[in-house]
N, C-alpha and C. Protein backbone atom coordinates (compact mmCIF):
# COMPACT_ATOMS: atom_id res chain seq x y z
N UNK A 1 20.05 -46.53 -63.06
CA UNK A 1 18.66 -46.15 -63.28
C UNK A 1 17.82 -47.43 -63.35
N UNK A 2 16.45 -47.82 -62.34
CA UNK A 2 16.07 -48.32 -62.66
C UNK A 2 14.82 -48.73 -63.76
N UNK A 3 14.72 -49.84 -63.84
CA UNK A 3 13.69 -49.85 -65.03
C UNK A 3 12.50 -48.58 -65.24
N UNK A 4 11.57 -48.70 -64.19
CA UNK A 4 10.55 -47.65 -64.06
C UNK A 4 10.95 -46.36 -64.56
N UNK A 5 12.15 -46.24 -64.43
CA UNK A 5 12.93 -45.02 -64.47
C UNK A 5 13.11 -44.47 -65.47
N UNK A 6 13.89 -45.49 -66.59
CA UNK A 6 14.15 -45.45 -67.59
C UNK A 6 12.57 -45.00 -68.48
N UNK A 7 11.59 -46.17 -68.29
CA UNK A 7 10.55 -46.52 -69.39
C UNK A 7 9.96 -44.49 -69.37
N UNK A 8 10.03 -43.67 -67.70
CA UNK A 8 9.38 -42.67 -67.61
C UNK A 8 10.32 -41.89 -68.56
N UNK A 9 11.62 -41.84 -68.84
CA UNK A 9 12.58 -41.05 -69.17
C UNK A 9 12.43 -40.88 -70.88
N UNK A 10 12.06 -42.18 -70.90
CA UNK A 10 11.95 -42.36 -72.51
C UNK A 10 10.70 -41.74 -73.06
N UNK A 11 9.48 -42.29 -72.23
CA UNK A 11 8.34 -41.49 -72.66
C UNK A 11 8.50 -39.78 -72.52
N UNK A 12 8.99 -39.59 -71.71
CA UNK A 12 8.75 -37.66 -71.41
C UNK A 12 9.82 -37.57 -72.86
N UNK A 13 11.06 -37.97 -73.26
CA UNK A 13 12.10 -37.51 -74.36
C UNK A 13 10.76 -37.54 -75.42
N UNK A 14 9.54 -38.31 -75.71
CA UNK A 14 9.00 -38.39 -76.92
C UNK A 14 7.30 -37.44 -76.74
N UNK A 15 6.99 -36.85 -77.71
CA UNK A 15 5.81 -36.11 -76.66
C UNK A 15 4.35 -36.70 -77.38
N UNK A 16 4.84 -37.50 -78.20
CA UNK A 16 3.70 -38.25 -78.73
C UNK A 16 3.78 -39.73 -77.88
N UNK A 17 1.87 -40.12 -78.54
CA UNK A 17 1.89 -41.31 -77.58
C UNK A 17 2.73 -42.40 -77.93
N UNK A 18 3.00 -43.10 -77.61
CA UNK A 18 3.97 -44.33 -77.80
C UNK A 18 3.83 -46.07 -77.65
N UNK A 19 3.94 -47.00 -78.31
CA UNK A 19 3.53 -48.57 -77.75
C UNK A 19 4.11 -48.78 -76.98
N UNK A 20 4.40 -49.66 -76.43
CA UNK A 20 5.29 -50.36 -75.43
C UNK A 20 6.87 -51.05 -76.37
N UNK A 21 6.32 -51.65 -77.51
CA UNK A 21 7.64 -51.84 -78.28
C UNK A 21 8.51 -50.25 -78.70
N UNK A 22 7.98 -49.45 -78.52
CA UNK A 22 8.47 -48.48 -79.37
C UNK A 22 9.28 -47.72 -77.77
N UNK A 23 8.75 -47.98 -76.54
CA UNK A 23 9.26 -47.36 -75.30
C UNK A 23 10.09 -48.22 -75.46
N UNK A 24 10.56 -49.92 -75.28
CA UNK A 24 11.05 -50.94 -75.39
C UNK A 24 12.65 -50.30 -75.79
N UNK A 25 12.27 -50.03 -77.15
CA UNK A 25 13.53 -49.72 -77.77
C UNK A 25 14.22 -48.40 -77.86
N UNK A 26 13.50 -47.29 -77.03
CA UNK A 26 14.00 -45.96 -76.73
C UNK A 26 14.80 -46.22 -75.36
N UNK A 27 14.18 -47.25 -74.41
CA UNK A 27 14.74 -47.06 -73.16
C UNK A 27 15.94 -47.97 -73.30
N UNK A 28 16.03 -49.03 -74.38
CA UNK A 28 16.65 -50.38 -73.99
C UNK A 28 16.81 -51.44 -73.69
N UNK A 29 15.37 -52.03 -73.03
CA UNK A 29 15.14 -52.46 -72.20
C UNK A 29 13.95 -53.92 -73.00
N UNK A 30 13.74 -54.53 -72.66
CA UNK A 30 12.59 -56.42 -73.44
C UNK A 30 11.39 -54.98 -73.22
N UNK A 31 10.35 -55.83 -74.50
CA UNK A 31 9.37 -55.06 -74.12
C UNK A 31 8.51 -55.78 -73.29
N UNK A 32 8.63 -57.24 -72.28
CA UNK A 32 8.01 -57.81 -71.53
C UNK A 32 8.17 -57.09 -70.51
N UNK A 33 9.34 -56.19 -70.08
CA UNK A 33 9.62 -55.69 -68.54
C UNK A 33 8.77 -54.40 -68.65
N UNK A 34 8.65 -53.59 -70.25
CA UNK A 34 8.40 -52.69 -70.51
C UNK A 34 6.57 -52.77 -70.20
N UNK A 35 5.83 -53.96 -70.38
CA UNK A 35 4.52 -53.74 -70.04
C UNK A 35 4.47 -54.00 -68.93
N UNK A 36 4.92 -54.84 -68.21
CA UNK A 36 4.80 -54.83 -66.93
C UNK A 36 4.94 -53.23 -65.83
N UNK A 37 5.80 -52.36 -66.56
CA UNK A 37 6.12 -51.22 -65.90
C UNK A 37 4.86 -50.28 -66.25
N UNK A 38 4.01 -50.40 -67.37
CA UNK A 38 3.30 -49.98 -67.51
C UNK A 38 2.11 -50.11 -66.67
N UNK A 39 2.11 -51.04 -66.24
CA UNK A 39 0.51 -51.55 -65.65
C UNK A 39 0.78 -50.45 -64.29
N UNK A 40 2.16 -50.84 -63.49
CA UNK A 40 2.84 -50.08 -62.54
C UNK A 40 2.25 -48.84 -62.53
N UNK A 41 2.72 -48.24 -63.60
CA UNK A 41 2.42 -46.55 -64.04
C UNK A 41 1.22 -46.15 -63.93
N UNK A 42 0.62 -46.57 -64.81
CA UNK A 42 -0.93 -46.54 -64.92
C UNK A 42 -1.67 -46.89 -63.46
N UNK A 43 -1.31 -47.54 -62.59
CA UNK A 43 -1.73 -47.88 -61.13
C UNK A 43 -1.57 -46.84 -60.50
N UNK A 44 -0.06 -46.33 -60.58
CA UNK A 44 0.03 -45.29 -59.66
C UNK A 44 -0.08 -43.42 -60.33
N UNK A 45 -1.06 -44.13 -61.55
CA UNK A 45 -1.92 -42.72 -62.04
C UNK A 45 -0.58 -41.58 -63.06
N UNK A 46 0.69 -42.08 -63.45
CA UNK A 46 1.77 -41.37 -64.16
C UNK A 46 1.41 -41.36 -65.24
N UNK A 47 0.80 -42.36 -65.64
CA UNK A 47 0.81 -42.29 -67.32
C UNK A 47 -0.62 -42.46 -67.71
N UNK A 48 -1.01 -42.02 -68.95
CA UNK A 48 -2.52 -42.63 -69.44
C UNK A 48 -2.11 -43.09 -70.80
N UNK A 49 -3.43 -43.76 -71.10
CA UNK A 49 -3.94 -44.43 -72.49
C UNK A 49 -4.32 -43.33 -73.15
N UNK A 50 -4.20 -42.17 -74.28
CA UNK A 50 -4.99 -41.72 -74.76
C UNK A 50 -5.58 -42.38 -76.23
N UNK A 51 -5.13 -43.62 -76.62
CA UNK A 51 -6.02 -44.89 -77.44
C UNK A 51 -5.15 -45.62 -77.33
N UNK A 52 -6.35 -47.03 -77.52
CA UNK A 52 -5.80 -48.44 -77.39
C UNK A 52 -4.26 -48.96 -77.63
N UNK A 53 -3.81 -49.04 -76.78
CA UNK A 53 -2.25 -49.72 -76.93
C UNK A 53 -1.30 -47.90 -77.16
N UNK A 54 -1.33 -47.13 -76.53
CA UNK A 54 -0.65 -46.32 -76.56
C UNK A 54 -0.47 -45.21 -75.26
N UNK A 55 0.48 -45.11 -74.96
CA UNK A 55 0.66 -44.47 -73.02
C UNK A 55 1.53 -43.46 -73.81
N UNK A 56 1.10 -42.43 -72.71
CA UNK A 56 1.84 -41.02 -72.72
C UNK A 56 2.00 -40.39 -71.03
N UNK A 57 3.17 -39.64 -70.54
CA UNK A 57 3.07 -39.35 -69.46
C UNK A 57 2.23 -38.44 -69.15
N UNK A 58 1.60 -38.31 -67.97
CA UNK A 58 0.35 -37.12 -68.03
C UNK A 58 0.98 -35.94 -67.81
């Protein structure tokens, strides 16, 4: 599984919003790779902000 993969897998298991440290440590994974996947997400419209510093899958 790759990264992207994981960070989506972890967010849908949680149904509240989540930080990036807190995806970090559900998926496994540095939470440096973990924001970077975010920006990803958010580009290609999967995930939103519903407040500052917190992503949820749409």
């Amino acid at each position: 599984m790759e990264v992207k993969e994981k960070v989506l897998h972890a967010m849908q298991q949680n149904s509240q919003p989540m930080r990036p440290g807190e995806i970090a440590e559900a998926a496994g994974i540095d939470k440096k790779d973990v924001e970077k996947v975010i920006k990803v997400l958010k580009d290609q419209d999967l995930i939103y902000s519903p407040k500052r510093c917190f992503y949820q899958v749409k």
